[in-house]
Structure formats: C-alpha cells, structure tokens
Protein backbone atom coordinates (compact mmCIF):
# COMPACT_ATOMS: atom_id res chain seq x y z
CA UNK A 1 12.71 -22.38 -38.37
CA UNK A 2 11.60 -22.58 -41.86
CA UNK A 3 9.18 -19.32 -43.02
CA UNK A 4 5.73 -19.77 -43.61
CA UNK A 5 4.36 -19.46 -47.14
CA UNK A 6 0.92 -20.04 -47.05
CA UNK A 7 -1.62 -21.71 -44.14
CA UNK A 8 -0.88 -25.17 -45.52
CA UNK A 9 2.40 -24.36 -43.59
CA UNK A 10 1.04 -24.01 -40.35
CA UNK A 11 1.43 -27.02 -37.71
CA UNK A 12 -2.65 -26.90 -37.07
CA UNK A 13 -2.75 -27.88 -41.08
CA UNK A 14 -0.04 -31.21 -40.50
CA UNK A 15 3.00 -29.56 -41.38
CA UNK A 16 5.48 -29.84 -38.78
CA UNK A 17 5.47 -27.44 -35.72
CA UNK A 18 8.25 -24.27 -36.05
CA UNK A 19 8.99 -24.83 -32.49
CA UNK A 20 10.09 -27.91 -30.83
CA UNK A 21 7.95 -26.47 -27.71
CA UNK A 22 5.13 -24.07 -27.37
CA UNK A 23 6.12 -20.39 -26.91
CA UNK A 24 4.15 -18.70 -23.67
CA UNK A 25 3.61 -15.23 -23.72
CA UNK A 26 2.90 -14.81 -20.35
CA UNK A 27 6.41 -16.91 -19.06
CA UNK A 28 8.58 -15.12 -17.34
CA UNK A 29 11.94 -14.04 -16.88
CA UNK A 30 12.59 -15.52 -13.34
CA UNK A 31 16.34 -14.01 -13.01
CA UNK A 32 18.10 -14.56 -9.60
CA UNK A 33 16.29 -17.78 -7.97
CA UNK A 34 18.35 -17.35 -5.18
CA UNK A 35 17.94 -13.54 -4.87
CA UNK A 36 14.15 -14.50 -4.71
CA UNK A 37 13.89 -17.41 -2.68
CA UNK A 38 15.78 -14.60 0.04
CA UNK A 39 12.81 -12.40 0.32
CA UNK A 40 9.98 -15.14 -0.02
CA UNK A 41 12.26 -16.60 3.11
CA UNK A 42 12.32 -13.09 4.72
CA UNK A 43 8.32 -13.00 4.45
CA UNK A 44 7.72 -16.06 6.30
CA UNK A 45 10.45 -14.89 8.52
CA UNK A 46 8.62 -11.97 9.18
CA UNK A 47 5.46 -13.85 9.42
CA UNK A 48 3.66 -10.95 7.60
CA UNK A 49 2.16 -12.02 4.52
CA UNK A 50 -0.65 -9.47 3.95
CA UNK A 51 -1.78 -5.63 4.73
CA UNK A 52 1.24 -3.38 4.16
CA UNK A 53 4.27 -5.58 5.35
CA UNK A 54 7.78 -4.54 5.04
CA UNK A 55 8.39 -5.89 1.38
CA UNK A 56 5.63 -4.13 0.08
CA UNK A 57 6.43 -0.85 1.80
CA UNK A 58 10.57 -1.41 0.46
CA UNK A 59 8.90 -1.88 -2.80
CA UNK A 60 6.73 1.12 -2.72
CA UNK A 61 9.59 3.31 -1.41
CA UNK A 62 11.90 2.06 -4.42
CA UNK A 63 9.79 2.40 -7.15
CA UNK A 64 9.08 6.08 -5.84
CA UNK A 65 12.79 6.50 -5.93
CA UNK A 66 13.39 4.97 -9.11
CA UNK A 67 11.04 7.06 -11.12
CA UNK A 68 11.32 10.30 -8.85
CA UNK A 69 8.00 10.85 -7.57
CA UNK A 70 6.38 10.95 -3.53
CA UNK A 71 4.17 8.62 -3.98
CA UNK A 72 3.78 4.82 -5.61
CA UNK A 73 0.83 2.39 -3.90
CA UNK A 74 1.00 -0.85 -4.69
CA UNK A 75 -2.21 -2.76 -5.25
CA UNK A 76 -3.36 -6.50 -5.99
CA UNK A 77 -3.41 -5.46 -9.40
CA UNK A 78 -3.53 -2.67 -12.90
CA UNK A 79 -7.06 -2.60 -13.32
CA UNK A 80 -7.82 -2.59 -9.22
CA UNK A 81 -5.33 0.08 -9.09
CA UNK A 82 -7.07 2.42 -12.29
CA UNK A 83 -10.45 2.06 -10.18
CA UNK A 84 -8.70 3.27 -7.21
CA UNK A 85 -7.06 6.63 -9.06
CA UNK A 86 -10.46 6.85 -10.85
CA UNK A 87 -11.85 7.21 -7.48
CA UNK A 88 -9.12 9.30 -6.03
CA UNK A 89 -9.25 11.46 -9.25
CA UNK A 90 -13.02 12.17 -8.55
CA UNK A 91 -13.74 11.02 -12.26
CA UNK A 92 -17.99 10.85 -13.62
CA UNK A 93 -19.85 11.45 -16.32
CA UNK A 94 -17.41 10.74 -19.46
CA UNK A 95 -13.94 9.96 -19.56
CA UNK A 96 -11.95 9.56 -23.48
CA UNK A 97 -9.78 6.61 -23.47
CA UNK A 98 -8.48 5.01 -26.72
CA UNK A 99 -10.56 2.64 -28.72
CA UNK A 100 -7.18 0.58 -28.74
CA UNK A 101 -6.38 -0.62 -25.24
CA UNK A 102 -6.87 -3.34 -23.07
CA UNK A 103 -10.69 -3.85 -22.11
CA UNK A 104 -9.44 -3.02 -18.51
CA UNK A 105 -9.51 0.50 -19.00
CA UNK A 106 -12.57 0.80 -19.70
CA UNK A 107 -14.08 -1.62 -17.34
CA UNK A 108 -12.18 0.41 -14.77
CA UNK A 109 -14.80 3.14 -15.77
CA UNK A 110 -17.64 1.05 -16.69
CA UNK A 111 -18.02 -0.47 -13.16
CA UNK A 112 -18.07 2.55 -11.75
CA UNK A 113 -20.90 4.08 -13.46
CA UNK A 114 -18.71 6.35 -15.58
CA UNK A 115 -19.11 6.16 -19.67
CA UNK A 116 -15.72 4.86 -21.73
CA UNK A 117 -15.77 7.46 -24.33
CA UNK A 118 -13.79 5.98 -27.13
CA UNK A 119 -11.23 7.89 -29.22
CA UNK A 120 -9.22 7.45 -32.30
CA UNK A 121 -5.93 6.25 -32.13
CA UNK A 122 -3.14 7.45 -34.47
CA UNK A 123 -2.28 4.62 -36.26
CA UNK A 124 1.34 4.92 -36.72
CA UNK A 125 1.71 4.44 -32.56
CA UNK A 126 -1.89 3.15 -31.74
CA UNK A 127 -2.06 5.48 -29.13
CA UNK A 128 -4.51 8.11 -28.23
CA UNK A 129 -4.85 11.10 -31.97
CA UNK A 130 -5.18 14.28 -29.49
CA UNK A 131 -7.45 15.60 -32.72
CA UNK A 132 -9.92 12.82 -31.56
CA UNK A 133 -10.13 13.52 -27.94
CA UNK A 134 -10.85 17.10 -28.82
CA UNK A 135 -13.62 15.86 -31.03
CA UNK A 136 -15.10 13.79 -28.10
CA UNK A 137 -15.13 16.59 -25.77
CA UNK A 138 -18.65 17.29 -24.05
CA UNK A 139 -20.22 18.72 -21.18
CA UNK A 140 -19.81 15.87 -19.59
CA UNK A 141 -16.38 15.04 -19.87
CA UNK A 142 -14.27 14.60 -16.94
CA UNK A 143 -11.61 12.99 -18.10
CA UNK A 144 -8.96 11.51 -20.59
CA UNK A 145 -7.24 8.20 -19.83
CA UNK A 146 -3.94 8.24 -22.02
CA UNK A 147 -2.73 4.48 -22.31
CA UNK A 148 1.39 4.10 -22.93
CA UNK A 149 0.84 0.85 -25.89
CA UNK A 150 3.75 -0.98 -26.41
CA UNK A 151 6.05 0.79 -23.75
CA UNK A 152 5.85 4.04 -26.62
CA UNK A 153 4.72 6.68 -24.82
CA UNK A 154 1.24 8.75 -25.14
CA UNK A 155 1.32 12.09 -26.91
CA UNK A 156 1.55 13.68 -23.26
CA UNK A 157 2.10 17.32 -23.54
CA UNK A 158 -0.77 17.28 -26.52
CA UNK A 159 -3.40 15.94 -24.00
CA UNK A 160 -2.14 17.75 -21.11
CA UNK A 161 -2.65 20.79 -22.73
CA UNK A 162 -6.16 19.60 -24.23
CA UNK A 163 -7.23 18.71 -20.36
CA UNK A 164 -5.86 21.95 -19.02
CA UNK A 165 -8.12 24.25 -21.72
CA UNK A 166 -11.07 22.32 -20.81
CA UNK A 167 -10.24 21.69 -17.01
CA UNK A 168 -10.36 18.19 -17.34
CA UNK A 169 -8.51 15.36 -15.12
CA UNK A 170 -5.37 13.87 -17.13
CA UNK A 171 -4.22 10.16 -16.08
CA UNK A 172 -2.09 7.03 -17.90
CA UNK A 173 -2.68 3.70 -18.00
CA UNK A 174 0.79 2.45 -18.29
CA UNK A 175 0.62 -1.09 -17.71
CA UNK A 176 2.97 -1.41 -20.63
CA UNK A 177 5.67 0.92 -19.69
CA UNK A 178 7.76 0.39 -17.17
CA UNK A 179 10.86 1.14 -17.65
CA UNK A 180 9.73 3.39 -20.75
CA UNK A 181 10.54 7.49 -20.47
CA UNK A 182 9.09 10.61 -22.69
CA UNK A 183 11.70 13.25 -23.32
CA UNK A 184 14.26 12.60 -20.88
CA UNK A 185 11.66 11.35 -17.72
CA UNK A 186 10.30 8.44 -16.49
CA UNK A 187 7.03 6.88 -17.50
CA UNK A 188 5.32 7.17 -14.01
CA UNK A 189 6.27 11.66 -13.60
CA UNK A 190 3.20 12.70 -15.63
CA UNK A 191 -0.87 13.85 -15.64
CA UNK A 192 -2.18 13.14 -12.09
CA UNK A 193 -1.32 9.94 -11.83
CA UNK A 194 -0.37 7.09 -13.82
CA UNK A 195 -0.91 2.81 -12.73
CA UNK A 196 1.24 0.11 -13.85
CA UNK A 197 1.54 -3.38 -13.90
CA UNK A 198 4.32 -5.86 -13.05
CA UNK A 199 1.84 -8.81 -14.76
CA UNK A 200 3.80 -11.34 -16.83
CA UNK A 201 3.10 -10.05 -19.83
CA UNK A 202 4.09 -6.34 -19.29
C-alpha cells in the first residue's frame, strides 16, 4: 500500500484503490466453524431457540465466572440491556454521561424520560474528566454513566468516589471492553453494574 499524500490520492479522486477489496469494520473473526456449527446443531437439537434456553443460561453462567461476579443477564442487545439497568438502577431526573460516546447511551436515558447530562471528556483518553461531572452535579442528578472508550478503562475510583459524596448511582457502559481490566480486575467487577456488547464491532 502506497501512503497517501494529499486527497488527489484517494481512490474516490481516480487514483487506484489501497486495497484490492473493501475493508469491513463490522466483519468478524468467525474462529472455530466447526466449534460453532456444534452448538447451532445442539440448539435445534434442543429445539429451544428462544426464552432462557440452555446456551444462553451456559453463557450467562460463564461470563459470571470469567469476570468473577453473581450475576451476568444476557439481553437482545447493549443499548436494550443499559435501559434495563437504568430501570433496575431506579435512575430519573439527570444522569452525566460523556459528551463522547455512542448515541446509545444517551438514548438509553432519553427514552425513558431521564435528561443525558453531557460531560467533558479528558482528551488524552476521551473518557469521562471527573472535574466535569462534578461541575454538572445538580439537585437533580441521579446518576453518572461512565463509558470504557476504546477498551481503556473509565477513571473508576475518581467517579466512584464523586457518586458516593453525593449519593448518586454509579454504572459503565462497556460495550467496548471486554476483555479490558482496571488495576488488576476485570472490566465487568465495578459501580452497580456495568452492560456490554458482543456486537461485531466491539
């Protein structure tokens, strides 16, 4: 692949493309076909396709293993499942999430009647500046929604003290970090709860 120099460069503008295919984001790894075709067999075996089935309760039980906590809930998917702890977590009024995030995280709020409150990021890991969620505090703050970008983990302890002084509910959206730990523990051990996704892309 030859490096780009200016826009005249670009495919779009005639010159040839990099790639001799398009590169999809969203392709994924597909590892062990035969591995896989297994289980799909083993569901239609099973005859149990929907509503809590076996598969879905083995992999509920080993990601709840795997990251060390009692309980993992496995939903259709990320943004479904942030509604659902929203819910659980008894969130209103306000919630602080960052103003760099997926637009799920705030819809997850929005729909519900709750108000996205949008913080600063720091810009050297785009995620949430703890400085800026104590800024956005108000009376009717409920919340903070702490978003693992990039599989680099939130300033935790810095907003779990924040929603401890001000008695506020503490959660992650960590669609991107599975897989991902903070000092020594798993992505998945901290605030109330935190939802991830097994999309694609993450």
């Amino acid at each position: 692949m030859k490096s780009m120099r200016s826009p005249a460069d670009l495919a779009i503008n005639g010159s040839p493309p990099a790639f001799s295919e398009p590169l999809h984001v969203g392709r994924p790894n597909i590892g062990d076909r035969e591995a896989f075709l297994a289980r799909v067999n083993r569901i239609l075996d099973n005859q149990w396709l929907t509503n809590n089935g076996p598969m879905v309760q083995e992999f509920e039980q080993r990601i709840a293993t795997h990251l060390g906590v009692k309980h993992c809930i496995a939903m259709c998917n990320g943004t479904i499942a942030l509604e659902i702890a929203i819910r659980a977590l008894g969130l209103e009024g306000e919630v602080i999430v960052p103003s760099w995030t997926f637009v799920a995280t705030a819809h997850a709020l929005y729909w519900q009647g709750i108000t996205p409150v949008f913080a600063d990021i720091d810009p050297a890991t785009h995620n949430l500046d703890p400085d800026a969620v104590r800024r956005m505090i108000t009376p009717r703050t409920t919340g903070i929604i702490g978003v693992h970008l990039w599989g680099r983990a939130a300033p935790i302890d810095e907003l779990q003290t924040i929603a401890d002084e001000h008695g506020l509910k503490l959660m992650f959206d960590a669609a991107h970090a599975f897989g991902s730990t903070y000092r020594g523990q798993s992505i998945g051990r901290f605030g109330a709860c935190e939802v991830f996704s097994f999309h694609a892309t993450k």
